[in-house]
Protein backbone atom coordinates (compact mmCIF):
# COMPACT_ATOMS: atom_id res chain seq x y z
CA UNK A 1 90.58 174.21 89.28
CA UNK A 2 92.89 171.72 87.75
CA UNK A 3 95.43 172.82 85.39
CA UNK A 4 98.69 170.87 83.72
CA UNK A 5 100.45 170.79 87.27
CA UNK A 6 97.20 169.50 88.68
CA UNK A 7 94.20 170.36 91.61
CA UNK A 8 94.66 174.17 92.60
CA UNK A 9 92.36 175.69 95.24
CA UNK A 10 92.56 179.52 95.17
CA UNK A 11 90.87 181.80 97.55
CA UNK A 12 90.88 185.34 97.21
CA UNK A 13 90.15 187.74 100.31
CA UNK A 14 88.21 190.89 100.38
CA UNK A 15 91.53 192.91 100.01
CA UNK A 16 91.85 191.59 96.86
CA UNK A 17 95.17 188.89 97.96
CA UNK A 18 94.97 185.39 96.64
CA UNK A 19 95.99 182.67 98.72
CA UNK A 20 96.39 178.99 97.77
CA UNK A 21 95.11 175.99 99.91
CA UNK A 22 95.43 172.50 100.25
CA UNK A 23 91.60 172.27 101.84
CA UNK A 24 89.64 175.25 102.93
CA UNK A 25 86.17 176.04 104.01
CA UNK A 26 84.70 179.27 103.65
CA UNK A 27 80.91 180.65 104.85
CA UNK A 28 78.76 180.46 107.94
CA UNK A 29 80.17 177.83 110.11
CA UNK A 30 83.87 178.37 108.79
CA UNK A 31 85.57 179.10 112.24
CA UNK A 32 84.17 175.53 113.45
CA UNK A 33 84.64 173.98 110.31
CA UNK A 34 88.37 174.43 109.54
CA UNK A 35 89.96 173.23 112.31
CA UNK A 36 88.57 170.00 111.84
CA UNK A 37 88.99 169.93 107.86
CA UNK A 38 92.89 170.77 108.40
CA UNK A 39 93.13 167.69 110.71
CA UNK A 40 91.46 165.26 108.54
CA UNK A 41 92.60 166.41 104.90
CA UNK A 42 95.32 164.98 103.47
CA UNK A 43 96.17 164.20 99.65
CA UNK A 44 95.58 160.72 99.28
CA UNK A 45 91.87 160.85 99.98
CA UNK A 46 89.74 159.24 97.34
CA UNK A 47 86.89 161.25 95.68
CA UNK A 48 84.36 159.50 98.03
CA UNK A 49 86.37 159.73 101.36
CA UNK A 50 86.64 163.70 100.50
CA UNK A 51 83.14 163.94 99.81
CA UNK A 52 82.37 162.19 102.87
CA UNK A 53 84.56 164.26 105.16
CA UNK A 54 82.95 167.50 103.83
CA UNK A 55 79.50 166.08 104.41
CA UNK A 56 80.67 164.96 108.18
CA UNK A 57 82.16 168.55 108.81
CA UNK A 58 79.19 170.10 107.56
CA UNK A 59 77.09 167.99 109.33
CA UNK A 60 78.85 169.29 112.67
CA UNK A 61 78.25 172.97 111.96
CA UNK A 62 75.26 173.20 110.52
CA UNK A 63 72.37 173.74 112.70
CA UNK A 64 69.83 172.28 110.34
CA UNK A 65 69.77 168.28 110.26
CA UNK A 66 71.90 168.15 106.64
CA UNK A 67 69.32 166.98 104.16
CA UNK A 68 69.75 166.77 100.37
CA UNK A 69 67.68 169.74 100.44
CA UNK A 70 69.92 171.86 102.06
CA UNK A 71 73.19 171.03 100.97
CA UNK A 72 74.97 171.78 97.77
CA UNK A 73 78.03 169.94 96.39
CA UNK A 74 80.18 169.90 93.65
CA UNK A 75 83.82 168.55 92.74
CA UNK A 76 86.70 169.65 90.43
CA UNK A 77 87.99 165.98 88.92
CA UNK A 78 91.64 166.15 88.00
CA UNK A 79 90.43 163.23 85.46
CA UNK A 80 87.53 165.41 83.30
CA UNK A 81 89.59 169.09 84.47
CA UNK A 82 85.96 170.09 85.06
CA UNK A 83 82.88 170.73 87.71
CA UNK A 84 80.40 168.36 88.50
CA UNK A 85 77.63 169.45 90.43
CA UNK A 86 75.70 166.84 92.09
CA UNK A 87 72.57 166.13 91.94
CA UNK A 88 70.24 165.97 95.05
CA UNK A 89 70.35 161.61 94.29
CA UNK A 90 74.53 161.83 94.51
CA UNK A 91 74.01 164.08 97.92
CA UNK A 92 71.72 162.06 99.85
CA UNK A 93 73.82 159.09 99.10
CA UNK A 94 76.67 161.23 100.76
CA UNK A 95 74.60 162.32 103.45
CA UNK A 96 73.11 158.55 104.20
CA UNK A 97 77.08 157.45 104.47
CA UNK A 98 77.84 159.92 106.86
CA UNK A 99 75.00 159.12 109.06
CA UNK A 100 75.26 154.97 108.72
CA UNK A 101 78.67 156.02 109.33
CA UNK A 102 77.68 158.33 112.55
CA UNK A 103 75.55 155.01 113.92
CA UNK A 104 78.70 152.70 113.71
């Protein structure tokens, strides 16, 4: 969430402890996926480089090709202090960047 000391990411474990993060992924594929979103996160990404790095680490764990179909996404903006979720249009624009991207 966003709050007056802005973006917080909260995770809270089965035991009940929360634990904040700068970037965390969570689910199937999480072991794989976390590595590589610890080495590429940092602060000063933009909106769009975020959503693109999400989209490239979920296109390396998932074992489906990532389609708009099969992907959900949503962001927090620090700008609106609330949750877009995107619409199957805003995904497969992601998921075409990441794979013109994957080409170059």
């Amino acid at each position: 969430g966003v709050d007056d000391q802005g973006p917080q990411l909260w995770l809270a474990d089965p035991s009940g402890t929360y634990v904040k993060y700068e970037a965390k992924a969570i689910g199937g594929g999480m072991e794989q996926a976390q590595p590589t979103l610890q080495e590429k996160y940092h602060k000063s990404l933009t909106l769009k480089e975020a959503e693109e790095l999400a989209a490239q680490i979920l296109k390396q764990v998932m074992e489906d090709t990532m389609t708009k179909d099969n992907v959900e996404m949503a962001a927090v903006r620090s700008d609106t202090k609330k949750m877009e979720i995107y619409s199957a249009d805003k995904i497969q624009e992601i998921v075409d960047a990441v794979e013109k991207q994957s080409v170059l």
